[in-house]
Protein backbone atom coordinates (compact mmCIF):
# COMPACT_ATOMS: atom_id res chain seq x y z
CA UNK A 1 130.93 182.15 359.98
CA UNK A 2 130.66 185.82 360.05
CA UNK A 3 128.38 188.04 357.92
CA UNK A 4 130.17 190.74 355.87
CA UNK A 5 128.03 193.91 355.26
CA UNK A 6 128.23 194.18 351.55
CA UNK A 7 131.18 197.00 350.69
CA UNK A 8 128.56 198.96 348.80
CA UNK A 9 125.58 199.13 350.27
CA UNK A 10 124.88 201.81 352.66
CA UNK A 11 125.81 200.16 355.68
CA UNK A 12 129.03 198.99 354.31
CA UNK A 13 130.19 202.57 353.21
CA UNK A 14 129.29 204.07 356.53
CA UNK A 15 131.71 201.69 358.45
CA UNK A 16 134.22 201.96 355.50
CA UNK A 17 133.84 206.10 356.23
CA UNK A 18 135.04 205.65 359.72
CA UNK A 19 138.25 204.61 358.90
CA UNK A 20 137.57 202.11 362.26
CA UNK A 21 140.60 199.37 362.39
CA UNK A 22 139.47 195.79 363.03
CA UNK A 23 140.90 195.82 366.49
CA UNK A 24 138.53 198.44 367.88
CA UNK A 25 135.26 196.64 366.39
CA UNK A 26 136.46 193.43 368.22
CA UNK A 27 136.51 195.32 371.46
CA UNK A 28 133.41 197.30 370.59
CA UNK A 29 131.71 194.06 370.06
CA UNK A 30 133.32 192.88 373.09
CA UNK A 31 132.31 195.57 375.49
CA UNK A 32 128.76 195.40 374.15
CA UNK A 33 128.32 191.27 375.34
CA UNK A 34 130.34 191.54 378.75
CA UNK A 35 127.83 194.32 379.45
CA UNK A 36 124.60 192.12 378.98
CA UNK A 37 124.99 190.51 382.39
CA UNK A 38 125.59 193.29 384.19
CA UNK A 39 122.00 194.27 382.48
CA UNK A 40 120.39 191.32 383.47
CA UNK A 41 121.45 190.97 386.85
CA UNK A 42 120.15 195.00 387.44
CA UNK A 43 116.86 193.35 386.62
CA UNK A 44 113.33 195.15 385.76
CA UNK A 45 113.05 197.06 382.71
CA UNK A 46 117.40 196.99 382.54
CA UNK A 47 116.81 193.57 380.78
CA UNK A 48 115.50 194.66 378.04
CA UNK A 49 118.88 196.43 376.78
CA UNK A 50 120.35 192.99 376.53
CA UNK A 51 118.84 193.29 373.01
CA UNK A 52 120.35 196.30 371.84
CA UNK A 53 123.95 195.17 373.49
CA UNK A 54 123.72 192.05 371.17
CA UNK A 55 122.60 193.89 368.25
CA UNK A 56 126.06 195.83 368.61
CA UNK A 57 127.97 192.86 368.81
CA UNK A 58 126.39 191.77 365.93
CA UNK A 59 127.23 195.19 363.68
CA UNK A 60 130.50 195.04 364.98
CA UNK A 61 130.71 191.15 363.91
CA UNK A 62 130.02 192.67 360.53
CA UNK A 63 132.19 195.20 360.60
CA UNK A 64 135.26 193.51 361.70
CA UNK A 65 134.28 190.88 358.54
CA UNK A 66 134.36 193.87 356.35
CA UNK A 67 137.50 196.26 357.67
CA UNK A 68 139.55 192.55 357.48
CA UNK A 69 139.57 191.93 354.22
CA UNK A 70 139.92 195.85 353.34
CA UNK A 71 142.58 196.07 355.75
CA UNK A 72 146.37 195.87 354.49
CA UNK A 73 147.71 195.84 358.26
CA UNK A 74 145.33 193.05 359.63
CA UNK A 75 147.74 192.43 362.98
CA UNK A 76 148.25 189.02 364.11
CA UNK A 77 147.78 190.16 368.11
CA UNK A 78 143.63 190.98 366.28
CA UNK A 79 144.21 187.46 364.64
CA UNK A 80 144.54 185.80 367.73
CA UNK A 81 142.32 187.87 370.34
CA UNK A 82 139.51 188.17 367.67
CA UNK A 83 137.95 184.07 368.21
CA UNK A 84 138.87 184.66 372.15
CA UNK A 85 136.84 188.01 372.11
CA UNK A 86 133.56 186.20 370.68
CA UNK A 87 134.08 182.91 372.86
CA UNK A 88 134.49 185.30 375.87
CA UNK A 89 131.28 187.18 374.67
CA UNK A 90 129.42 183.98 374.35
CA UNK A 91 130.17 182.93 377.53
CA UNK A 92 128.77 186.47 378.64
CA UNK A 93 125.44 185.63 377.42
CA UNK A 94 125.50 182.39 378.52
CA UNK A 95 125.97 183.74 382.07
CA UNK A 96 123.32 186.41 381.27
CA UNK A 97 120.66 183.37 380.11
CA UNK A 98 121.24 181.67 383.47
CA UNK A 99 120.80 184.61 385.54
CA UNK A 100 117.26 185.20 384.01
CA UNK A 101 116.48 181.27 384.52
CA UNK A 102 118.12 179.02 382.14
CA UNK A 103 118.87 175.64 383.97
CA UNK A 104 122.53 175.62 384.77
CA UNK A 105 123.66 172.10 382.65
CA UNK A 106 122.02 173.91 379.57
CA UNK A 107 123.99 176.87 379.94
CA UNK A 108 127.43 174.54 380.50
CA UNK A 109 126.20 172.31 377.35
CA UNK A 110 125.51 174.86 374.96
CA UNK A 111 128.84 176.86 375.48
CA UNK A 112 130.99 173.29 375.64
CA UNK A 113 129.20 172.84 372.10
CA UNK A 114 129.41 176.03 370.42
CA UNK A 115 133.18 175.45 372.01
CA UNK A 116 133.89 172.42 370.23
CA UNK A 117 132.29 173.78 367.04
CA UNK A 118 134.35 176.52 367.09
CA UNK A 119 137.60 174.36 367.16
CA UNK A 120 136.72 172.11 364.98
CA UNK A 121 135.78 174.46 362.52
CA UNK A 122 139.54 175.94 363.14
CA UNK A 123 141.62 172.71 362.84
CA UNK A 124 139.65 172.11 359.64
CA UNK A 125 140.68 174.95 358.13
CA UNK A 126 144.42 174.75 359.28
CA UNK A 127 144.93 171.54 357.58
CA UNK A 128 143.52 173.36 354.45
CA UNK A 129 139.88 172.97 354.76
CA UNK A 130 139.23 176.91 353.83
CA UNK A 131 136.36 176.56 352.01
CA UNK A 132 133.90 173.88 353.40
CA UNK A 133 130.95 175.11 350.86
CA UNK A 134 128.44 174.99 353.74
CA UNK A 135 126.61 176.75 356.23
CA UNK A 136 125.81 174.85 359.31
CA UNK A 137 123.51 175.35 361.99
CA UNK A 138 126.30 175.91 364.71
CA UNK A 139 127.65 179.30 362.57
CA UNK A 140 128.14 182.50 364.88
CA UNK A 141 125.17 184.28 362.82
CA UNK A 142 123.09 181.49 364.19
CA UNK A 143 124.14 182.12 367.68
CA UNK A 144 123.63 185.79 367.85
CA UNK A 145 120.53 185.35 366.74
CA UNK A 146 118.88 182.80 368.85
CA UNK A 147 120.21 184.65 371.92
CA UNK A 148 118.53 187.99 370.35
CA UNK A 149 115.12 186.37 370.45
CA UNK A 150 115.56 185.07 373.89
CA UNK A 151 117.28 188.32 375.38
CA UNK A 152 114.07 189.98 373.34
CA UNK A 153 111.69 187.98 374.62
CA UNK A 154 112.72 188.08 378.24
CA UNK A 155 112.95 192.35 377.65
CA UNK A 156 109.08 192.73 376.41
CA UNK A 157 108.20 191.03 379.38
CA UNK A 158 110.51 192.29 382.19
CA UNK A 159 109.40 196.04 380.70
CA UNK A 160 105.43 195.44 380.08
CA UNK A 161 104.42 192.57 382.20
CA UNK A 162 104.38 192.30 386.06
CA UNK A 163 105.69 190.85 389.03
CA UNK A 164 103.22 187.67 387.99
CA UNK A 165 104.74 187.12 384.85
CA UNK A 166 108.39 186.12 386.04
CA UNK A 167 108.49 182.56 384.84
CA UNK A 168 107.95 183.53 381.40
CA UNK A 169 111.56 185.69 381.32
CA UNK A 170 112.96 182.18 382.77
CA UNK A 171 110.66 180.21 379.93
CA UNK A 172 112.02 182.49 377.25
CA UNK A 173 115.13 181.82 378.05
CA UNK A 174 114.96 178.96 379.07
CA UNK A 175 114.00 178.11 375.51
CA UNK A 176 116.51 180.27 373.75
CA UNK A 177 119.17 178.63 375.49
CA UNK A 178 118.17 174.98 374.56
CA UNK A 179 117.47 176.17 370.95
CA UNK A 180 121.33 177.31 370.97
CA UNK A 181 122.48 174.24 372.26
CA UNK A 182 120.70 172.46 369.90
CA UNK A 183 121.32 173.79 366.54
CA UNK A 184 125.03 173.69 367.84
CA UNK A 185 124.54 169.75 368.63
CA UNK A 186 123.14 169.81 364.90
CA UNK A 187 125.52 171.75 363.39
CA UNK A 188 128.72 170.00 364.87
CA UNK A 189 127.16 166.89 363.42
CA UNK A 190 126.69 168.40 360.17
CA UNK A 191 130.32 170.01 360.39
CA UNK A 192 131.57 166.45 361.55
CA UNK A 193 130.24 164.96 358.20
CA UNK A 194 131.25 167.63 355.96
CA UNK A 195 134.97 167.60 356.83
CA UNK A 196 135.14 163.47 357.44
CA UNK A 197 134.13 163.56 353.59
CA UNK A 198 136.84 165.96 352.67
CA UNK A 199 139.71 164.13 354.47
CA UNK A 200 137.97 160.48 352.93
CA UNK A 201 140.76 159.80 350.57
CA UNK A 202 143.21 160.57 353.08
């Protein structure tokens, strides 16, 4: 589940004003994750703009929630590359959060989960499951943020600590990524439940 930016607050008129289509803010958003690897693996202070990198993802999540349901020539080629831009971003940070340490089967876990979420979440609302009146722990907003506290956590270091204070990037990630592969464990579950009670009388 995406966050729209409210159509009139002050953020929301200021994407409105740019008169950006959906289709760029999905490869803005894009751009901005398949470039936090290449920030991680230039290492030293570099890490540290993993943070910023998912923070534009994250505005450009919003904004592409926003221009879509203001648009009136939504494409169906932004339809379809829109869920493969954010699982290809995912999998971005995922391969940024093993570079800095993460252990390997966590990294493969958490994006098989978030995966599966993902779909199931889809199929549900194909067979008319729009509105499932819940937020679960597995939602994209979720994501983004767990990996900004890990990508920040890993930055304060890499920039003020020293050569002695390596393991704690890996630790911070290390935690980040098991926190993401949790709440996705918990949120399929919860996403599992909500839909098996929908389709009950079925």
């Amino acid at each position: 589940m995406r966050t729209r930016v409210p159509a009139d607050s002050l953020v929301g008129k200021a994407i409105l004003s740019t008169r950006l289509r959906p289709g760029a803010t999905v490869g803005l958003g894009l751009t901005a994750s398949l470039l936090v690897p290449v920030a991680v693996f230039a290492g030293g202070p570099a890490v540290i703009l993993a943070l910023p990198l998912v923070g534009v993802t994250a505005l450009a999540d919003s904004s592409y929630a926003l221009l879509a349901v203001r648009s009136t020539r939504l494409s169906r080629r932004v339809l379809v590359f829109e869920p493969l831009a954010g699982r290809v971003g995912e999998a971005a940070w995922l391969a940024a959060l093993w570079l800095l340490g993460a252990p390997g089967w966590v990294v493969v876990a958490t994006g098989a989960l978030s995966w599966i979420y993902v779909q199931t979440r889809s199929r549900a609302r194909q067979v008319g499951l729009r509105d499932l009146g819940m937020v679960t722990l597995g939602e994209r907003s979720v994501r983004v943020a767990t990996v900004a506290l890990g990508f920040g956590a890993a930055g304060v270091v890499a920039v003020f600590g020293g050569p002695e204070y390596g393991a704690w990037i890996s630790g911070a990630v290390t935690v980040a990524a098991i926190a993401w592969m949790l709440m996705s464990m918990l949120g399929l579950l919860q996403l599992i439940i909500v839909v098996a009670a929908a389709l009950r009388n079925e």
